[in-house]
C-alpha atoms as a PDB file:
ATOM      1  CA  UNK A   1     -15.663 135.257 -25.629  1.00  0.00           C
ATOM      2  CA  UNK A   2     -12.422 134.271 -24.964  1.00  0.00           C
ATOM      3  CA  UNK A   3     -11.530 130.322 -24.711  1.00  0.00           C
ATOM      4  CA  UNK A   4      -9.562 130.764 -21.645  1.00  0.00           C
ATOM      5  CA  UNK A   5     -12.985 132.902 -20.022  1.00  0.00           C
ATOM      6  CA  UNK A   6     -15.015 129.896 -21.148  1.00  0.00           C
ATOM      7  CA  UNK A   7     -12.990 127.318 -19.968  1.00  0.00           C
ATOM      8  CA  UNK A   8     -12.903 129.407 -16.224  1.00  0.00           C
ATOM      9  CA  UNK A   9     -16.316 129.623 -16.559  1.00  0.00           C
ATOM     10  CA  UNK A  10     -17.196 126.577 -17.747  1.00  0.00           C
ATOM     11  CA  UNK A  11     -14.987 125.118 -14.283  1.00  0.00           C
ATOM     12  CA  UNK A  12     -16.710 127.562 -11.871  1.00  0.00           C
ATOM     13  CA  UNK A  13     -20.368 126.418 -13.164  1.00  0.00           C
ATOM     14  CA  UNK A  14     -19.158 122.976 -12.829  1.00  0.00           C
ATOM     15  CA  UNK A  15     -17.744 123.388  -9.604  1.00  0.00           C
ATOM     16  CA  UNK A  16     -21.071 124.854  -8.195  1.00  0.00           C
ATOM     17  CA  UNK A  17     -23.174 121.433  -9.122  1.00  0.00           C
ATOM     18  CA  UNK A  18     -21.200 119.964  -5.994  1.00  0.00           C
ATOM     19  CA  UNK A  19     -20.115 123.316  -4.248  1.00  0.00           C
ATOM     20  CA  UNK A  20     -21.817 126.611  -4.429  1.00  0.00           C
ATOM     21  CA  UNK A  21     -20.135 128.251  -1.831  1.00  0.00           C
ATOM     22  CA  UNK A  22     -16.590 126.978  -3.323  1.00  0.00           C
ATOM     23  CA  UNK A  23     -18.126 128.411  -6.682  1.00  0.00           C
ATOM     24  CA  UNK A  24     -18.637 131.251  -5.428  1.00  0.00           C
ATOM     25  CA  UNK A  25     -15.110 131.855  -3.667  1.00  0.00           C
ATOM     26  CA  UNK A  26     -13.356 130.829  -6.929  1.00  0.00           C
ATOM     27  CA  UNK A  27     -15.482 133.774  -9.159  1.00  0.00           C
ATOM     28  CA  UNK A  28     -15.000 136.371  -5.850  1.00  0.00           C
ATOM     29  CA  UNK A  29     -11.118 135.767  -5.908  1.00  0.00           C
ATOM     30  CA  UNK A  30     -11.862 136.345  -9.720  1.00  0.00           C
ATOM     31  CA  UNK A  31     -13.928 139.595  -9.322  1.00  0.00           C
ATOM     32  CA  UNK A  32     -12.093 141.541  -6.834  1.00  0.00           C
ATOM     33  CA  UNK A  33      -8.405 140.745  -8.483  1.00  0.00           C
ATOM     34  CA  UNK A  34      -7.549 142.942 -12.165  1.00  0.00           C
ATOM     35  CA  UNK A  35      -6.489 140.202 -14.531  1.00  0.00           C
ATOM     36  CA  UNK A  36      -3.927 142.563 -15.671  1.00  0.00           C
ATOM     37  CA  UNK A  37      -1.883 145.670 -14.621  1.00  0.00           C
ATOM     38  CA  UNK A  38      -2.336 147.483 -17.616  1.00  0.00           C
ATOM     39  CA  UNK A  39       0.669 148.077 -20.011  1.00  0.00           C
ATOM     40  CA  UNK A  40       2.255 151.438 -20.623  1.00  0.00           C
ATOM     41  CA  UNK A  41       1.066 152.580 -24.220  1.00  0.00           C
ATOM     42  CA  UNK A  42       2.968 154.567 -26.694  1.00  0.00           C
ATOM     43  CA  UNK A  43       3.862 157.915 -26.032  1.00  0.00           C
ATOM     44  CA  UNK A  44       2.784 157.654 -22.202  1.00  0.00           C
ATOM     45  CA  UNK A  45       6.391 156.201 -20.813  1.00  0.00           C
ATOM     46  CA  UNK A  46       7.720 160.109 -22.062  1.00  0.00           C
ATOM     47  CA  UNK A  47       5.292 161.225 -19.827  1.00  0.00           C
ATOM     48  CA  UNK A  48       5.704 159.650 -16.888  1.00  0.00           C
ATOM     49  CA  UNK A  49       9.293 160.281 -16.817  1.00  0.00           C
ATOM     50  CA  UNK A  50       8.535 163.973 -16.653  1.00  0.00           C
ATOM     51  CA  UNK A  51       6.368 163.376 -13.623  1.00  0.00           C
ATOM     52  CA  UNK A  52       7.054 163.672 -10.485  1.00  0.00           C
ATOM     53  CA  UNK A  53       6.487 160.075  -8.250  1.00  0.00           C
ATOM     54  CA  UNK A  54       5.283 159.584  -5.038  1.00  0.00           C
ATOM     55  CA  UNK A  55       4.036 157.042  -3.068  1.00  0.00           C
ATOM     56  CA  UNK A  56       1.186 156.691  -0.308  1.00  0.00           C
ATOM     57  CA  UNK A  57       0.214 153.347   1.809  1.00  0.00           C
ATOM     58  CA  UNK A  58      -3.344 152.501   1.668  1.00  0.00           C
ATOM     59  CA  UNK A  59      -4.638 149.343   3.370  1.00  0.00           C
ATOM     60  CA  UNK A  60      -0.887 148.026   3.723  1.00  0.00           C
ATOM     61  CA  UNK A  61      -0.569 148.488  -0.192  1.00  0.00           C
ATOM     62  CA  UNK A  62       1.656 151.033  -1.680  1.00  0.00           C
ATOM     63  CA  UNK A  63       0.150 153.379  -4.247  1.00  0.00           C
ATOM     64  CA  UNK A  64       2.487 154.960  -6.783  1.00  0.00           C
ATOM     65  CA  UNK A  65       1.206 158.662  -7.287  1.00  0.00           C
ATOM     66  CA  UNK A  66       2.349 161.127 -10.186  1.00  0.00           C
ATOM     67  CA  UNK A  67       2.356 164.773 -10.754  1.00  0.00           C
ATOM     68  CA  UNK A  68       3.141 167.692 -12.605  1.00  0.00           C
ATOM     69  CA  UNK A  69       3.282 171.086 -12.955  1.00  0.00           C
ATOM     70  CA  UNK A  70       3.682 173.822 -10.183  1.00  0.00           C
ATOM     71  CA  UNK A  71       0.690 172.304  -7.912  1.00  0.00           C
ATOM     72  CA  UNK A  72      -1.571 175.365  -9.175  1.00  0.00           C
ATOM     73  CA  UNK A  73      -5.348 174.689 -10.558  1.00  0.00           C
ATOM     74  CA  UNK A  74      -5.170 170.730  -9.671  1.00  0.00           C
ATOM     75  CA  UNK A  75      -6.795 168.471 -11.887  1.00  0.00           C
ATOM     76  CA  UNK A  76      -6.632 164.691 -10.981  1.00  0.00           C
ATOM     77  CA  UNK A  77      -7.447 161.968 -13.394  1.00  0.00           C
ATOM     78  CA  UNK A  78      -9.209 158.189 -11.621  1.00  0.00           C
ATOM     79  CA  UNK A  79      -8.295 155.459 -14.412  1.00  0.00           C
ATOM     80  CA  UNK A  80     -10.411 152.310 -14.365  1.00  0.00           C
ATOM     81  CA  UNK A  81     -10.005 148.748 -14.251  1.00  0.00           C
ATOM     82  CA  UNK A  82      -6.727 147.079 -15.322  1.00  0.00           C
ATOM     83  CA  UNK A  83      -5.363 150.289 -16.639  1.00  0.00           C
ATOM     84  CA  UNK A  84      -3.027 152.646 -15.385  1.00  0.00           C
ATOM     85  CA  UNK A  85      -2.968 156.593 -13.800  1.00  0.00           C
ATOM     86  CA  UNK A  86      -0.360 156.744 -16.913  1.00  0.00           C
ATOM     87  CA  UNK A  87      -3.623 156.975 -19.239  1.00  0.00           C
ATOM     88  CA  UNK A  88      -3.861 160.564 -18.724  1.00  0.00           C
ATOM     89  CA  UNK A  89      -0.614 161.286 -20.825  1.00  0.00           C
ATOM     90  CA  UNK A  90      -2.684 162.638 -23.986  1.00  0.00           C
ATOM     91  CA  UNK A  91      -4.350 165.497 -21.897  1.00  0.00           C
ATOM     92  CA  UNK A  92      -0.493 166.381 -19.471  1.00  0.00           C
ATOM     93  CA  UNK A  93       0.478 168.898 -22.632  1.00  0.00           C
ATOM     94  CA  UNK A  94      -3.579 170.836 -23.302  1.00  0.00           C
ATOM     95  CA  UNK A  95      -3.672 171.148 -19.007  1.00  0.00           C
ATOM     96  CA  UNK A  96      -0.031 172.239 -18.432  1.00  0.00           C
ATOM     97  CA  UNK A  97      -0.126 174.877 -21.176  1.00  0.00           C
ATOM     98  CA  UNK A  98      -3.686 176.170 -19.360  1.00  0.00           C
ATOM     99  CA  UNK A  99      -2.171 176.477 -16.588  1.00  0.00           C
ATOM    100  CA  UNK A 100      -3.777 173.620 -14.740  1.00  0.00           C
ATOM    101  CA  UNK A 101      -0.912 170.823 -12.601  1.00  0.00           C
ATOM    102  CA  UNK A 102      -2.420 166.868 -13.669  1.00  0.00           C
ATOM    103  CA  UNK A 103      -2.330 164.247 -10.776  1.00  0.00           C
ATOM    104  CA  UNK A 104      -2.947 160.148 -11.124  1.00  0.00           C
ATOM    105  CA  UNK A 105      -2.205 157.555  -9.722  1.00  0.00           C
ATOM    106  CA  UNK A 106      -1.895 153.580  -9.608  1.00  0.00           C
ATOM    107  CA  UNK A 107      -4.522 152.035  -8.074  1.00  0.00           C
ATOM    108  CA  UNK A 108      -3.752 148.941  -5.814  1.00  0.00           C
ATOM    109  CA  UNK A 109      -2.811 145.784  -8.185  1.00  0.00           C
ATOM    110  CA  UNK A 110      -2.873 148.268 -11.011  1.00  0.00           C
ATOM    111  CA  UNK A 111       0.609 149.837 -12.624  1.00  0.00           C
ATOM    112  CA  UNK A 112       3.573 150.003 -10.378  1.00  0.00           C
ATOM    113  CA  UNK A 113       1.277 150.379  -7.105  1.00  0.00           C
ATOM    114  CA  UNK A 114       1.364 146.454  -5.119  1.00  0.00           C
ATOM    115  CA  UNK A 115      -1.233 144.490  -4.437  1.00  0.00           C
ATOM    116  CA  UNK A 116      -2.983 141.877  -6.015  1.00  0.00           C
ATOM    117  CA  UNK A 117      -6.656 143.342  -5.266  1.00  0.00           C
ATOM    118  CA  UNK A 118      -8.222 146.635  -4.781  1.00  0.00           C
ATOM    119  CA  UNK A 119     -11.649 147.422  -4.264  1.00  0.00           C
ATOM    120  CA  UNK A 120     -14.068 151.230  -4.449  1.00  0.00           C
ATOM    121  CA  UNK A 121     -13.205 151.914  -0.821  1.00  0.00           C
ATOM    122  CA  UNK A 122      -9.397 151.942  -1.848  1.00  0.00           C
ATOM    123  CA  UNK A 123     -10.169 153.818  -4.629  1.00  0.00           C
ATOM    124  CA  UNK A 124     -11.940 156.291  -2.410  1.00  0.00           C
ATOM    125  CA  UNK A 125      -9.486 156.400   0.179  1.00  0.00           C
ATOM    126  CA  UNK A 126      -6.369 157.391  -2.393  1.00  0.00           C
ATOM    127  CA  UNK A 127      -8.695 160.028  -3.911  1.00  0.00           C
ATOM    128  CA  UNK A 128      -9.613 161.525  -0.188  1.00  0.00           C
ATOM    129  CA  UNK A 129      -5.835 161.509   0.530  1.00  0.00           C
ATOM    130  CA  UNK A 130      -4.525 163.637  -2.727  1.00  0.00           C
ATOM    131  CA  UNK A 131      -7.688 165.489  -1.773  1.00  0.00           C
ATOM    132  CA  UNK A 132      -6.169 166.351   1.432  1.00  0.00           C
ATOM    133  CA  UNK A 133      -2.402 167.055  -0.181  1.00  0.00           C
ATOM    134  CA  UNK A 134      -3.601 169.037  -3.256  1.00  0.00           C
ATOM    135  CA  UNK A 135      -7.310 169.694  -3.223  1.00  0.00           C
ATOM    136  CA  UNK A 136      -9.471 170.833  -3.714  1.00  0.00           C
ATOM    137  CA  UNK A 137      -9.686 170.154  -7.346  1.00  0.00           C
ATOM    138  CA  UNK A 138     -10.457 171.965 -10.281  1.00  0.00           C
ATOM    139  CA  UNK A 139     -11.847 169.277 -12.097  1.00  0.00           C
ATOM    140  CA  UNK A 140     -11.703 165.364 -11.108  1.00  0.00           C
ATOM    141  CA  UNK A 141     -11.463 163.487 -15.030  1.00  0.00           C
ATOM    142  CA  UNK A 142     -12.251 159.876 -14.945  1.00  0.00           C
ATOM    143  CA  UNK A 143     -12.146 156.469 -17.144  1.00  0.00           C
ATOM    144  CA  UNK A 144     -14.414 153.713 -16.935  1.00  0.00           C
ATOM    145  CA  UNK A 145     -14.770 152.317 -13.167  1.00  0.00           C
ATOM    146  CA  UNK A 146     -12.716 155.160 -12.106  1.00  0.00           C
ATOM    147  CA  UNK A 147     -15.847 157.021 -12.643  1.00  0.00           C
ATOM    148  CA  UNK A 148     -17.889 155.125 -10.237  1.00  0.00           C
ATOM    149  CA  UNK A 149     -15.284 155.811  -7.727  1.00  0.00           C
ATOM    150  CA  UNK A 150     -14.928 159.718  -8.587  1.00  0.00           C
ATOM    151  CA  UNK A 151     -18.762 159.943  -7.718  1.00  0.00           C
ATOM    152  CA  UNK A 152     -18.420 157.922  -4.517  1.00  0.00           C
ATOM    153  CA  UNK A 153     -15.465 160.122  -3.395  1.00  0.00           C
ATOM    154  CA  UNK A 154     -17.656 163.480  -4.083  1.00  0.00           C
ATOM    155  CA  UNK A 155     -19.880 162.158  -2.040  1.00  0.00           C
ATOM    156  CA  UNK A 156     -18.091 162.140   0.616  1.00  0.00           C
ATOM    157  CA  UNK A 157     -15.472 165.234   1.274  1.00  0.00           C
ATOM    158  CA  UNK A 158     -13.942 165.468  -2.073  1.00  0.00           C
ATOM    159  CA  UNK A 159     -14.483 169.030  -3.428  1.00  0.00           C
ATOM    160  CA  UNK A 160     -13.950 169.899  -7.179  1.00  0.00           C
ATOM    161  CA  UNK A 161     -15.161 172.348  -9.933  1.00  0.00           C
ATOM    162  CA  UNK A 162     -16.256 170.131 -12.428  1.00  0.00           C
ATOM    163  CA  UNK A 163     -16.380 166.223 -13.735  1.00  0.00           C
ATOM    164  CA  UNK A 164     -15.319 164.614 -16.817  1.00  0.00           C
ATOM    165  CA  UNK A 165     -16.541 160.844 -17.343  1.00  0.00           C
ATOM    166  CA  UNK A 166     -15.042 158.925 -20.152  1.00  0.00           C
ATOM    167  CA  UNK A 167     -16.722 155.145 -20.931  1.00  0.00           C
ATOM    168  CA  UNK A 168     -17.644 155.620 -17.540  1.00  0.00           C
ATOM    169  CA  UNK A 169     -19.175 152.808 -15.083  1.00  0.00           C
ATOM    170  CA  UNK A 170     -22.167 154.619 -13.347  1.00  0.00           C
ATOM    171  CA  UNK A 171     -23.995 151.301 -11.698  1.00  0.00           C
ATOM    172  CA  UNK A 172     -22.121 149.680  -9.329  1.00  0.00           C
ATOM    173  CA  UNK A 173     -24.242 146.368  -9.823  1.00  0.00           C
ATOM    174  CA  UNK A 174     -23.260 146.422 -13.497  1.00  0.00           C
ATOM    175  CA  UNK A 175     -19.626 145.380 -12.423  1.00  0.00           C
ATOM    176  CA  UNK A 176     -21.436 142.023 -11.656  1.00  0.00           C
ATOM    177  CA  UNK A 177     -23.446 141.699 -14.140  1.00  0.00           C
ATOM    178  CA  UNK A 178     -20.970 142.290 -16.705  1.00  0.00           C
ATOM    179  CA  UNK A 179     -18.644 140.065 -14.931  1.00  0.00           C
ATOM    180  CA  UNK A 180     -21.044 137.263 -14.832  1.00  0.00           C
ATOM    181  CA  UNK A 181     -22.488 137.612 -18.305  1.00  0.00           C
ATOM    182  CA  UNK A 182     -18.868 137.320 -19.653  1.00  0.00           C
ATOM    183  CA  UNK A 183     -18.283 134.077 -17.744  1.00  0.00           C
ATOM    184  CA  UNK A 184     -21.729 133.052 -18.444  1.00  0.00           C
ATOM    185  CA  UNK A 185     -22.039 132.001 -14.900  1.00  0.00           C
ATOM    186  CA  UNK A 186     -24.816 130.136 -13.683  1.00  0.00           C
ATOM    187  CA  UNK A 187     -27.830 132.185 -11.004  1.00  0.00           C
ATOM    188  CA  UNK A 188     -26.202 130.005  -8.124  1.00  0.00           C
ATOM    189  CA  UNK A 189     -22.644 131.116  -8.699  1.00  0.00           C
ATOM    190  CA  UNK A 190     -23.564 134.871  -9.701  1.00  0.00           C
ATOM    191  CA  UNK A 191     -25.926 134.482  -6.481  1.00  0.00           C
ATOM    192  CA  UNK A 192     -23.052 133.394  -3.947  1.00  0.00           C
ATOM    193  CA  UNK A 193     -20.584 135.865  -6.081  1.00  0.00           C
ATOM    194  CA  UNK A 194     -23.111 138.576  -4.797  1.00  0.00           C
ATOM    195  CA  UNK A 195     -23.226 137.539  -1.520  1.00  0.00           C
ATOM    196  CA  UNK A 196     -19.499 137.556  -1.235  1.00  0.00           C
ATOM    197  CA  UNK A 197     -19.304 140.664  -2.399  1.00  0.00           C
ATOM    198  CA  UNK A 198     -21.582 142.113   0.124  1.00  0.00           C
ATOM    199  CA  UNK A 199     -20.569 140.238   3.468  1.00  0.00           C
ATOM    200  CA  UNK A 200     -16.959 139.944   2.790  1.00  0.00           C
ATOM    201  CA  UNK A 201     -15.758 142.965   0.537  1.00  0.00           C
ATOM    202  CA  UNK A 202     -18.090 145.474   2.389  1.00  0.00           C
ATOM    203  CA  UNK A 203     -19.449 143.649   5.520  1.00  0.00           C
ATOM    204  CA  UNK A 204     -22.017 145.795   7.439  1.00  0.00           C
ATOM    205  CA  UNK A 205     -22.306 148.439   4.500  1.00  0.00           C
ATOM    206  CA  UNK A 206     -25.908 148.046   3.631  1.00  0.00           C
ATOM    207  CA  UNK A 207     -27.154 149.361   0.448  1.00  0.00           C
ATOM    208  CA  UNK A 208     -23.681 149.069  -1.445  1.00  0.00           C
ATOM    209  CA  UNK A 209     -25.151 148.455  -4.767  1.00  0.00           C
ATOM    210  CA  UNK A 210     -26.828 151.824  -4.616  1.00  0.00           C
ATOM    211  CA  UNK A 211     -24.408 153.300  -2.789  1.00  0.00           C
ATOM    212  CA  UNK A 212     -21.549 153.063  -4.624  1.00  0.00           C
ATOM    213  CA  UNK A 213     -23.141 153.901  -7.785  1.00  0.00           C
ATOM    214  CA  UNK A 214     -22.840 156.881  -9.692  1.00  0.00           C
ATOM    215  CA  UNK A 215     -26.446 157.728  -9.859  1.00  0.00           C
ATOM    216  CA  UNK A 216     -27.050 157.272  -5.853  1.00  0.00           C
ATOM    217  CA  UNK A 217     -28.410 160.901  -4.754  1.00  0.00           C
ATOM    218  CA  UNK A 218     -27.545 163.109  -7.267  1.00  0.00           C
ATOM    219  CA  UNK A 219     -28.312 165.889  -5.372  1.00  0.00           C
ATOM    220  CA  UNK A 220     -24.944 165.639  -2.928  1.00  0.00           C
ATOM    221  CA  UNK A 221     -22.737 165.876  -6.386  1.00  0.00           C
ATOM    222  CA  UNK A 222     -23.740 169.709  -7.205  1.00  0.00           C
ATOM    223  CA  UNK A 223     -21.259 170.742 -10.076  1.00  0.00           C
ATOM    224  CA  UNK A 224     -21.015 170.324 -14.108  1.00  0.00           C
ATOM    225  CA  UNK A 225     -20.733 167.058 -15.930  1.00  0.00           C
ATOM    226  CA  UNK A 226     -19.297 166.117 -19.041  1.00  0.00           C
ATOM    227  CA  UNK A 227     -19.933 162.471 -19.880  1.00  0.00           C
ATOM    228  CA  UNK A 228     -18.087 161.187 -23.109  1.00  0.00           C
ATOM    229  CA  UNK A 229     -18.991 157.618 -24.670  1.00  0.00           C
ATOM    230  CA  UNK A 230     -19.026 155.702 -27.455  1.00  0.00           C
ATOM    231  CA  UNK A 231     -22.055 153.996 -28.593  1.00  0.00           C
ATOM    232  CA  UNK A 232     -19.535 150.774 -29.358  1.00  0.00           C
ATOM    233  CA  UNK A 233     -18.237 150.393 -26.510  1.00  0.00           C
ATOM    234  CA  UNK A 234     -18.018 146.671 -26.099  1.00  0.00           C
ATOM    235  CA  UNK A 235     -16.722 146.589 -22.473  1.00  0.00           C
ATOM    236  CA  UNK A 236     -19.178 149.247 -20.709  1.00  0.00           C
ATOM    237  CA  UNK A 237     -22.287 150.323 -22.727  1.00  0.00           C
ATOM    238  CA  UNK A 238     -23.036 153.541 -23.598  1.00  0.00           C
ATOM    239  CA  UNK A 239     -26.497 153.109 -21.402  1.00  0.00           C
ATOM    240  CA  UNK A 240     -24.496 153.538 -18.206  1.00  0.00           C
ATOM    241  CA  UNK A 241     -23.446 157.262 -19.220  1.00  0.00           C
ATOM    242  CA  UNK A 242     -27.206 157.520 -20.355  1.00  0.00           C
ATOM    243  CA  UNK A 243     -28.395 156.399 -16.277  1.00  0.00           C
ATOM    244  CA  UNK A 244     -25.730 158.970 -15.503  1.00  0.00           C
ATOM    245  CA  UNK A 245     -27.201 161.973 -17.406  1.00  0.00           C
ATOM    246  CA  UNK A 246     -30.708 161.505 -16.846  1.00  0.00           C
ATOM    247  CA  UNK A 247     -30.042 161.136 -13.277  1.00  0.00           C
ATOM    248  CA  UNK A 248     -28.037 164.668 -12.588  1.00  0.00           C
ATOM    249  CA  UNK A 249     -30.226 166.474 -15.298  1.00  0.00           C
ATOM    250  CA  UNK A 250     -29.048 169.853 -16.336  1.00  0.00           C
ATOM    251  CA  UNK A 251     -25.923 169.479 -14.779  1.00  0.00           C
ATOM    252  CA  UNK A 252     -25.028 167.202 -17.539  1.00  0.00           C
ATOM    253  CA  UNK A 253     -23.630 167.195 -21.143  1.00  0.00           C
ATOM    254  CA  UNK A 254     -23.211 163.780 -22.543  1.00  0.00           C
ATOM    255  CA  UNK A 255     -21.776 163.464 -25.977  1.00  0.00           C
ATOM    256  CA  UNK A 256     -22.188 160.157 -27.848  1.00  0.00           C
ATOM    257  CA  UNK A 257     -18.817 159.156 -30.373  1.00  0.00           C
ATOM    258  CA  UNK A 258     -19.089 156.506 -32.702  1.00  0.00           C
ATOM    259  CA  UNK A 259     -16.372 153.937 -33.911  1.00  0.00           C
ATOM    260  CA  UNK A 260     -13.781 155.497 -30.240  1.00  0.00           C
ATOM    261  CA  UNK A 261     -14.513 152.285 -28.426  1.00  0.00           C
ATOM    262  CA  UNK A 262     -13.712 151.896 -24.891  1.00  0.00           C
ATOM    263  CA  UNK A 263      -9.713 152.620 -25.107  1.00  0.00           C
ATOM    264  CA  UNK A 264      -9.316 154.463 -27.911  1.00  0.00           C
ATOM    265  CA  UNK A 265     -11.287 157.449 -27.109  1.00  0.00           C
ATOM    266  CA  UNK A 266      -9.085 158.236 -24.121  1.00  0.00           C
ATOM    267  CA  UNK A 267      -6.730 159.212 -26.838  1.00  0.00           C
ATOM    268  CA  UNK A 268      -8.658 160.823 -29.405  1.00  0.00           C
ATOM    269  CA  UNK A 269      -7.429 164.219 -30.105  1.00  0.00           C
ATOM    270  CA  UNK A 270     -10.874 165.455 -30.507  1.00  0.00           C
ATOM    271  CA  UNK A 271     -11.936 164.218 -27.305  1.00  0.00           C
ATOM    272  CA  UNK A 272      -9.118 165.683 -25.653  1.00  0.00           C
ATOM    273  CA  UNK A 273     -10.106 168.825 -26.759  1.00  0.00           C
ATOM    274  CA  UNK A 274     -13.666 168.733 -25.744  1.00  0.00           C
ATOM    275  CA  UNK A 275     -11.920 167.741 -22.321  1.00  0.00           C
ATOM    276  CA  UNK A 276     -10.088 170.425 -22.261  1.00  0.00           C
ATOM    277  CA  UNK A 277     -12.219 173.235 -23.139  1.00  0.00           C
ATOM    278  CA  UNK A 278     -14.798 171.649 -20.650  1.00  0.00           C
ATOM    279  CA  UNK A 279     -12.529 171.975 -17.859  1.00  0.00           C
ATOM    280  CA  UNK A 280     -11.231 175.442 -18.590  1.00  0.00           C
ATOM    281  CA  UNK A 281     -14.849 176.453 -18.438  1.00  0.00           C
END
């Protein structure tokens, strides 16, 4: 753990001894905003010059969208949390030589989209929207929370042919969890942090920690699965792909990498051509 996450931490427990609402306001200002907007890595910056940008307004925020190809056999790819839509530059080459047209996007307060915030709704709403301009999709590829997201969106008038989940977050509750463990945050804060969540984020939305989760009813997400994970990943455990798969059954192939981490195995020329191959069926 990181000494500035200790030291925030460390503040927000204080803080709670004489304010546990205040606490709590200080770790939901914390929760809801990415820390970062993800940097462009090597090799992606070629890419996204070759796309072609767009941009769509989504709760007063604008989203920056990319796309290539001829439109044909639409694939879109959800990234997660403080990343970037530009993380699907290692599969662009594999899906345009298939025949298939990529589409990503920044989420809000992620990339070059504004914002300071987003939250699963947004996420939902952007995917609904290219949904509605390109859909429906051959296959819908996601990274970490971005899978989360993918399912909620399926749910709920988003058509596509098949799923890819890399690291993916499948319990929506394990957002908070995580997020607490890593600031070590004392029951009362994580207890007002929830509440937060719950009557501000999503006010009269009951059920959102089931709801929003990946394995909340499997049966309205009826298409293949791949899930893709590495039993090292130190920012979402492997178990969350495990909830995933035993949830949705036979609809699922999960594949376990070792030594990929959370990052890396976005990029990992094996992996991309599991991906691939998946997709194409």
């Amino acid at each position: 753990m990181s000494l500035a996450i200790a030291l925030v931490g460390g503040t927000l427990n204080t803080t709670s001894l004489a304010s546990r609402r205040l606490a709590g306001r200080g770790a939901f200002a914390l929760f809801s905003r990415p820390l970062r907007r993800g940097r462009l890595r090597e090799g992606e910056t070629e890419r996204i010059a070759e796309a072609r940008t767009s941009t769509m307004t989504v709760e007063g925020k604008t989203v920056r969208t990319y796309r290539w190809g001829d439109g044909a056999r639409p694939v879109l790819f959800v990234h997660g949390w403080w990343s970037r839509g530009s993380r699907v530059a290692p599969f662009v080459p594999g899906l345009l030589a298939r025949g298939y047209s990529p589409i990503s996007f920044d989420a809000p307060g992620h990339g070059e989209s504004s914002g300071r915030s987003t939250t699963i709704l947004e996420y939902r709403d952007i995917i609904r929207r290219l949904h509605a301009e390109h859909g429906p999709f051959e296959a819908v590829m996601a990274h970490s929370f971005g899978l989360a997201a993918s399912f909620f969106a399926l749910r709920d008038e988003v058509k596509a042919g098949r799923l890819v989940g890399i690291s993916g977050v499948g319990e929506f509750g394990y957002l908070l969890d995580t997020f607490s463990g890593a600031l070590r945050l004392r029951e009362t804060v994580s207890g007002e942090l929830r509440r937060r969540i719950e009557e501000d984020l999503f006010p009269g939305r009951p059920e959102i920690w089931r709801r929003f989760s990946a394995t909340y009813r499997p049966e309205e997400v009826a298409l293949p699965i791949l899930l893709i994970h590495d039993d090292g990943d130190a920012m979402v455990s492997v178990e969350q792909s495990r909830r995933v798969a035993a949830a949705y059954g036979e609809q699922v192939r999960l594949i376990v990498t070792n030594g990929l981490g959370h990052n890396k195995i976005v990029t990992d020329p094996a992996v991309v051509d599991t991906v691939l191959g998946f997709i194409e069926g």
